[in-house]
Protein backbone atom coordinates (compact mmCIF):
# COMPACT_ATOMS: atom_id res chain seq x y z
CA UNK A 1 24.71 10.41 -118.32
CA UNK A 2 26.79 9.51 -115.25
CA UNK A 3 29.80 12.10 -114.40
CA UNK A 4 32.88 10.25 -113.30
CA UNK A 5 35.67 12.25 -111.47
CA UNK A 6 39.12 12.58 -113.09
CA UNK A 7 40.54 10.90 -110.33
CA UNK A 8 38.20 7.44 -110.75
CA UNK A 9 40.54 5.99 -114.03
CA UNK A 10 43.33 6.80 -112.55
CA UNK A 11 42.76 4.62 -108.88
CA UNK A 12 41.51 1.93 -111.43
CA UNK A 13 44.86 1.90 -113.18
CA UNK A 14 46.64 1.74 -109.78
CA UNK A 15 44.30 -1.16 -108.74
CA UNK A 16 45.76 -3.24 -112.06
CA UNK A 17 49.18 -2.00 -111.66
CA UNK A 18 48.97 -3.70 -107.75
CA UNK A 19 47.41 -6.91 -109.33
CA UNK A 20 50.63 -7.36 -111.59
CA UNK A 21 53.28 -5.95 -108.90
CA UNK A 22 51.44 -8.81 -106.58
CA UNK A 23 51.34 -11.26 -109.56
CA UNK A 24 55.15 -10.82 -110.02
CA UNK A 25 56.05 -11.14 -106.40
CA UNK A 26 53.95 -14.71 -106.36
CA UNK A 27 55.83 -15.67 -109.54
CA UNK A 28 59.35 -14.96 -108.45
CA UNK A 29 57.70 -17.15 -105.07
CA UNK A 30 57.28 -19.84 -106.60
CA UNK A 31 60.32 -19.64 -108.82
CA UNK A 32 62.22 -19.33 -105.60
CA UNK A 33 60.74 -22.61 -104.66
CA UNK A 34 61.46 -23.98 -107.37
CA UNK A 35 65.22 -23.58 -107.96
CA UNK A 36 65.81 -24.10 -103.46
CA UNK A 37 64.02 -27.56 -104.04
CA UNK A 38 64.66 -29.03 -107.09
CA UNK A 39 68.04 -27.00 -108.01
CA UNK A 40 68.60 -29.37 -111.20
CA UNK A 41 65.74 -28.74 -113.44
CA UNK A 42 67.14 -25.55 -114.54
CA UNK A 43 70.47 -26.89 -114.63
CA UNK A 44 70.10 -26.30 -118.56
CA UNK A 45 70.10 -22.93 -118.73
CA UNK A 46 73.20 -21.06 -119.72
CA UNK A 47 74.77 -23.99 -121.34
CA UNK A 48 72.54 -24.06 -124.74
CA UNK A 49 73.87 -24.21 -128.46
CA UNK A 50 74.46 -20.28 -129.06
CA UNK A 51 75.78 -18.61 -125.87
CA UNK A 52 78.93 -17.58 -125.92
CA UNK A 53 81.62 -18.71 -123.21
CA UNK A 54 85.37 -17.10 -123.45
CA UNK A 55 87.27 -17.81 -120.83
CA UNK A 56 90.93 -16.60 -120.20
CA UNK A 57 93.73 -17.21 -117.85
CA UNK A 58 92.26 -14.20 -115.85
CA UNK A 59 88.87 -13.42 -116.92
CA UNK A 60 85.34 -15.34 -117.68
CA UNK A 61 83.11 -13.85 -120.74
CA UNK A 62 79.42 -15.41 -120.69
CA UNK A 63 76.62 -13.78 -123.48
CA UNK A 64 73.80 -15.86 -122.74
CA UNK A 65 72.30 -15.29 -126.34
CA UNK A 66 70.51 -18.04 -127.10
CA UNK A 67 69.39 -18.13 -123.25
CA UNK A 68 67.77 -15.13 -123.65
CA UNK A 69 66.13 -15.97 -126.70
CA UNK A 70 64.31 -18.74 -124.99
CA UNK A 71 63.41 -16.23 -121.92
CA UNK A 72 62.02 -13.86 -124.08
CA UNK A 73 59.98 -16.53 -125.72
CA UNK A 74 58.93 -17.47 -122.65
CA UNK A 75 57.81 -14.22 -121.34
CA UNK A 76 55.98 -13.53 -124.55
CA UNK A 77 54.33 -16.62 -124.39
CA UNK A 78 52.70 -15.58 -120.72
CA UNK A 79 52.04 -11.86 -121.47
CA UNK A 80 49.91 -13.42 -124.18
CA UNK A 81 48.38 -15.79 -122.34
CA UNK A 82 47.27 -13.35 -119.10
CA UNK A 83 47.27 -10.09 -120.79
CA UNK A 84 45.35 -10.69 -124.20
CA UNK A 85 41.90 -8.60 -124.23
């Protein structure tokens, strides 16, 4: 029977928790790249059936809500994909 210190699972939760924070930063990367280089393939966004625009003499409401429908799709759709034991 092998005695592991109480310290071990903890550095091997910080290891994973680096792997995402680095896996994040590469994503927003690449996104970066994206949107400088080819600015009108996301030109989309924002302007879908559902999100709300009021607009006034003096002042601009935008509730993305549909928008953020899709995004959380999305991001569901990944954190399936990567994270699924």
């Amino acid at each position: 029977m092998e005695v592991r210190p109480a310290y071990a699972k903890g550095a091997a939760e910080v290891m994973s928790f680096g792997k995402i924070l680095i896996l994040v930063g590469l994503a927003l990367f690449v996104l970066g790249l994206i949107l400088s280089y080819v600015p009108g393939l996301f030109s989309w966004f924002g302007k879908l059936p559902g999100d709300i625009r009021i607009q006034d003499e003096n002042r601009y409401i935008f509730i993305p809500i549909t928008s953020m429908i899709v995004v959380s799709l999305v991001l569901i759709l990944l954190m399936n994909l990567f994270f699924r034991r």
